[in-house]
Protein backbone atom coordinates (compact mmCIF):
# COMPACT_ATOMS: atom_id res chain seq x y z
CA UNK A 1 0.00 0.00 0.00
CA UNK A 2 1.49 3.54 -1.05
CA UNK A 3 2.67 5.68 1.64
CA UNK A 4 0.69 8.46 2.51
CA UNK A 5 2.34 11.72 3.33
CA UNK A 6 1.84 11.74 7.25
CA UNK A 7 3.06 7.97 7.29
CA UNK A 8 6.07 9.11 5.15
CA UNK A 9 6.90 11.96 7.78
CA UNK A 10 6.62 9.45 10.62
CA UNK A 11 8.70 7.02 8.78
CA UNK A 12 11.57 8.96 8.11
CA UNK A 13 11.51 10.69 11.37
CA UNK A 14 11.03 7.35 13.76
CA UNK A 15 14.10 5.95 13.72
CA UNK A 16 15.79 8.86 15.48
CA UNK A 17 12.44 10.32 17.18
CA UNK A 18 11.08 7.58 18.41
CA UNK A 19 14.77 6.11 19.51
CA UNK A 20 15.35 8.95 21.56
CA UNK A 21 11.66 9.27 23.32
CA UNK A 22 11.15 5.71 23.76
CA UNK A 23 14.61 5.16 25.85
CA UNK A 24 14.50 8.24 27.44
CA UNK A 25 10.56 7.55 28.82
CA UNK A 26 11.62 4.45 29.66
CA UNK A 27 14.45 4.72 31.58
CA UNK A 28 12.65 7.78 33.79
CA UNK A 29 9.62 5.50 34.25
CA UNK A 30 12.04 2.63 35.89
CA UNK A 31 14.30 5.44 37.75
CA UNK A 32 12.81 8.42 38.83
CA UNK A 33 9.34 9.35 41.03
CA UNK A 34 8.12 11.22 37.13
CA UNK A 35 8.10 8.33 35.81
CA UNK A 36 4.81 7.43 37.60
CA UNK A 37 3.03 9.68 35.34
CA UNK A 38 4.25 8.90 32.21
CA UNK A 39 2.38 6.55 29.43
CA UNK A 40 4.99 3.94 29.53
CA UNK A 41 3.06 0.79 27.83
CA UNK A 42 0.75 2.89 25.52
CA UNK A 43 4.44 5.12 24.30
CA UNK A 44 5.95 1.37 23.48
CA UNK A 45 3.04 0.00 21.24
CA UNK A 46 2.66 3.47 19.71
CA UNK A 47 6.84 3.53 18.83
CA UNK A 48 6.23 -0.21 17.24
CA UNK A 49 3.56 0.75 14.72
CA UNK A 50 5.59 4.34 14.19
CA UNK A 51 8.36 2.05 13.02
CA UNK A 52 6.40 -0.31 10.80
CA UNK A 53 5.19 2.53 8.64
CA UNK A 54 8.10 3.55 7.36
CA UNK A 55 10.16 1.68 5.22
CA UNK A 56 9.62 -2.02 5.46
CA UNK A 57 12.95 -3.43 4.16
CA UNK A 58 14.34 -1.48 7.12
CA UNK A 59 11.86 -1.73 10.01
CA UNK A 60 12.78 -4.62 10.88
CA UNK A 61 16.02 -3.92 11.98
CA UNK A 62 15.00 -0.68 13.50
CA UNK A 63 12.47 -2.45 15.75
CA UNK A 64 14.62 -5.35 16.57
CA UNK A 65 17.28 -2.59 17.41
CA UNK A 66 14.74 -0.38 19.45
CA UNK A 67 13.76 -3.17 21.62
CA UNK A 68 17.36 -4.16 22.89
CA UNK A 69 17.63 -0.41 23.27
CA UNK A 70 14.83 0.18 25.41
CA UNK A 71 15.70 -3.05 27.08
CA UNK A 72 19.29 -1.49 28.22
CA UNK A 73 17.42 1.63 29.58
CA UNK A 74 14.97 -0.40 31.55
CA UNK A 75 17.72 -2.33 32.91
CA UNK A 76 19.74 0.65 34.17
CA UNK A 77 16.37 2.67 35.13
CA UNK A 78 15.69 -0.46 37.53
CA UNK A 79 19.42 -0.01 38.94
CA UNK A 80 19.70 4.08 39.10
CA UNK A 81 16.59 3.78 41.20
CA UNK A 82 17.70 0.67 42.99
CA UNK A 83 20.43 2.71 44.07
CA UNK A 84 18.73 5.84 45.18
CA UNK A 85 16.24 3.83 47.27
CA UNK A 86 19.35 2.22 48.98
CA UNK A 87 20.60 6.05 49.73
CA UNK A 88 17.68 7.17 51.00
CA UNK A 89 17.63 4.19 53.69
CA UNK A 90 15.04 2.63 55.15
CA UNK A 91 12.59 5.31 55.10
CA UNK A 92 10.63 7.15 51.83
CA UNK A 93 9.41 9.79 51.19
CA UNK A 94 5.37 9.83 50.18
CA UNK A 95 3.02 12.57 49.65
CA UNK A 96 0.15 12.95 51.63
CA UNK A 97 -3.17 12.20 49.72
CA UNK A 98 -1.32 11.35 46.84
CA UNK A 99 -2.39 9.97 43.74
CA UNK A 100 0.43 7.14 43.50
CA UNK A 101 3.41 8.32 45.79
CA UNK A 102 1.47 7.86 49.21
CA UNK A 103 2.24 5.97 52.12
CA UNK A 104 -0.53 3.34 51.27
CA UNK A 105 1.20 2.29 47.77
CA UNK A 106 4.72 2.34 49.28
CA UNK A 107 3.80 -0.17 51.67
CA UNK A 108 2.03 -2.31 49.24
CA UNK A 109 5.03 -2.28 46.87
CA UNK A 110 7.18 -3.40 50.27
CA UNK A 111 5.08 -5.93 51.34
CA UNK A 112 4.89 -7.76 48.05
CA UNK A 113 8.82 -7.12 48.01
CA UNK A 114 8.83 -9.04 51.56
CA UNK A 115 5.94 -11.67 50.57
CA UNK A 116 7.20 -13.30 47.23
CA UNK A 117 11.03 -11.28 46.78
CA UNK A 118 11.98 -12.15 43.02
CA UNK A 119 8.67 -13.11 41.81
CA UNK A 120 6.92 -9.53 42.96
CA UNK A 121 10.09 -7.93 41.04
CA UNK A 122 8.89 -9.92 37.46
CA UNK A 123 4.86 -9.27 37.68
CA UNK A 124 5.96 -5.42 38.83
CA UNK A 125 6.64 -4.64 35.18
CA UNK A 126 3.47 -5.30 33.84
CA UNK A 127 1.29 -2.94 36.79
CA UNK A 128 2.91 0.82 35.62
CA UNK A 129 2.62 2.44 39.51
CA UNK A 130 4.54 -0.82 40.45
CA UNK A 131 7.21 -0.43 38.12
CA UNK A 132 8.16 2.87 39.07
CA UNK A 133 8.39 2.48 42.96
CA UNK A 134 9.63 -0.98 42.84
CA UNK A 135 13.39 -0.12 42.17
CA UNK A 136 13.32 2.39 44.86
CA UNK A 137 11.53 0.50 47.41
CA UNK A 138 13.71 -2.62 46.66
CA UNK A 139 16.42 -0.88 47.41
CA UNK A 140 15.32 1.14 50.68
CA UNK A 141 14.29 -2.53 52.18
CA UNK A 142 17.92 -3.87 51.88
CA UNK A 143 16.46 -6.47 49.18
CA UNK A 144 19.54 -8.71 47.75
CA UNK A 145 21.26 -6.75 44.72
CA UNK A 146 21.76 -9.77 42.68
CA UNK A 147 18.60 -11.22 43.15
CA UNK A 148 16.26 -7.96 42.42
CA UNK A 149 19.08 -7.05 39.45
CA UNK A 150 18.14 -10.81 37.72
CA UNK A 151 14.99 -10.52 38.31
CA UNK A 152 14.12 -6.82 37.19
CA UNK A 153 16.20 -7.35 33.91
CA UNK A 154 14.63 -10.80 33.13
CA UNK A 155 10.99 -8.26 33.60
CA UNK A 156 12.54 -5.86 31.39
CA UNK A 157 13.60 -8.34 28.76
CA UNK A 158 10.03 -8.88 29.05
CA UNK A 159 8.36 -6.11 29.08
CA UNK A 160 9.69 -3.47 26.38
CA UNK A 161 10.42 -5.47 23.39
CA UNK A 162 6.93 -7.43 23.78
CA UNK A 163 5.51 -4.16 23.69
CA UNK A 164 7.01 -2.58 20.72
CA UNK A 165 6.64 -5.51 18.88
CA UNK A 166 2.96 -5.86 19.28
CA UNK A 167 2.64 -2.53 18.31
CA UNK A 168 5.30 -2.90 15.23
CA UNK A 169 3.24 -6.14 13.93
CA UNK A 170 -0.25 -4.84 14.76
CA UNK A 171 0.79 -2.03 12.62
CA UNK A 172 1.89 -3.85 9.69
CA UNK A 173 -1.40 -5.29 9.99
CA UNK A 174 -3.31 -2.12 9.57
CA UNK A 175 -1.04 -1.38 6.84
CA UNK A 176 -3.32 -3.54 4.23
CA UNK A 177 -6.06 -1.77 5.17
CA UNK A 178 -6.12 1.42 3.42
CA UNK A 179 -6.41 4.77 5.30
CA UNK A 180 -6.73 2.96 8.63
CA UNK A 181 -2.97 3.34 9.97
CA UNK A 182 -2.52 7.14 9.77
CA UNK A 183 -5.92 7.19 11.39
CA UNK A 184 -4.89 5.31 13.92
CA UNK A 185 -1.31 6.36 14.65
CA UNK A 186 -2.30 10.06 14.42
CA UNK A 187 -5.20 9.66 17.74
CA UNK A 188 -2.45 7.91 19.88
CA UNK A 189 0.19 10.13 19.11
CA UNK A 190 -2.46 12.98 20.05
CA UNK A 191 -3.12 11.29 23.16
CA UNK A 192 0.38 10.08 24.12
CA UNK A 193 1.36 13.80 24.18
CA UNK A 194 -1.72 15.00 25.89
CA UNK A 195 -1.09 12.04 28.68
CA UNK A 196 2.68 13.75 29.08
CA UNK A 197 1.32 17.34 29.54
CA UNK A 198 -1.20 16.35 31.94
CA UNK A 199 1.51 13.60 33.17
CA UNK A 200 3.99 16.32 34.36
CA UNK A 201 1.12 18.63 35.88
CA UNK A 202 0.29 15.58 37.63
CA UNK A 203 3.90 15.08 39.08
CA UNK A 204 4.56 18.95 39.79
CA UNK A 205 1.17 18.82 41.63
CA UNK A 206 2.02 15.85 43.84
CA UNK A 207 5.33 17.42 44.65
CA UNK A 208 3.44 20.30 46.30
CA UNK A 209 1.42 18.23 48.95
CA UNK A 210 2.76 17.75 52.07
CA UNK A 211 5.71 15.27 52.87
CA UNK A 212 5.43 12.49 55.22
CA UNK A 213 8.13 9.71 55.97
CA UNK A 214 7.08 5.88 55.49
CA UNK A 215 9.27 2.85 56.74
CA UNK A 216 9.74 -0.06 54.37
CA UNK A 217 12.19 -1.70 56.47
């Protein structure tokens, strides 16, 4: 099926773009409080079928590239905020009546840290709230390095390329249908970048609400 001109933009602009939004969102949604407001999973399917309408004898490798890419940043994410949970100690930070960074969620993350160790590390990819204060908490309970590193980079291995690449196929897919694909690609681009904005007005506003201490010892 031809190319039509907002499909050709997006083509020849993804494997750059896309590179640099997709590792950079998802290394802040693994390291840093932000990233609990940012449209990790929706960003990664988007980025797939971004990449499979451009030029096919070449989005293969760029996909298959992307997804080891995003894999590394998930991977360090999980240890940069590993690491500044472990600084903080054994007591965090949370916001009072806060949407995700309250006292109630910290503990929750802890006690499934305590309860099943490794496994709660794996299935914390998949819930988006989890995956951000996982590293931190993991690391402010004392939990083993080398077992939450395994386990948070077998999750990530996981997690990102499974993502792109259901949105890479499901987009070559929508490819033989004519007109659909721009259609498509164009609403979720709209709404990834309306889910930032209101994202980071999110985060600022949580910042402002009152600071209380929770253990996670």
């Amino acid at each position: 099926m031809p190319n039509t001109p907002y499909s050709i933009d997006l083509g020849t602009a993804g494997p750059a773009v896309v590179w640099l939004i997709v590792v950079t969102f998802v290394f802040l949604e693994c390291a840093l409080i932000i990233g609990l407001f940012l449209p990790g999973d929706s960003l990664l399917i988007t980025a797939g079928m971004v990449l499979a309408s451009g030029s096919t004898t070449q989005a293969h490798m760029h996909i298959w590239a992307l997804s080891a890419g995003a894999m590394i940043a998930a991977v360090a994410g999980n240890q940069v905020g590993y690491v500044i949970g472990k600084r903080t100690g054994d007591r965090l930070v949370a916001r009072k009546d806060g949407k995700y960074l309250n006292a109630e969620n910290l503990r929750k993350v802890a006690e499934r840290l305590h309860t099943h160790g490794f496994l709660a590390v794996l299935l914390s990819r998949w819930i988006p709230w989890v995956r951000t204060l996982c590293p931190m908490v993991a690391g402010a309970a004392g939990m083993n390095h080398r077992t939450y590193t395994v386990a948070s980079t077998l999750g990530a291995v996981l997690w990102a390329p499974v993502l792109l690449l259901v949105g890479f196929y499901a987009g070559h897919y929508l490819q033989n249908i004519p007109g659909v694909l721009p259609g498509v690609l164009g609403t979720m681009v709209v709404g990834l970048i309306a889910a930032t904005v209101i994202g980071v007005r999110r985060y600022r506003q949580e910042l402002r609400r009152p600071a209380e201490s929770v253990a996670v010892e």
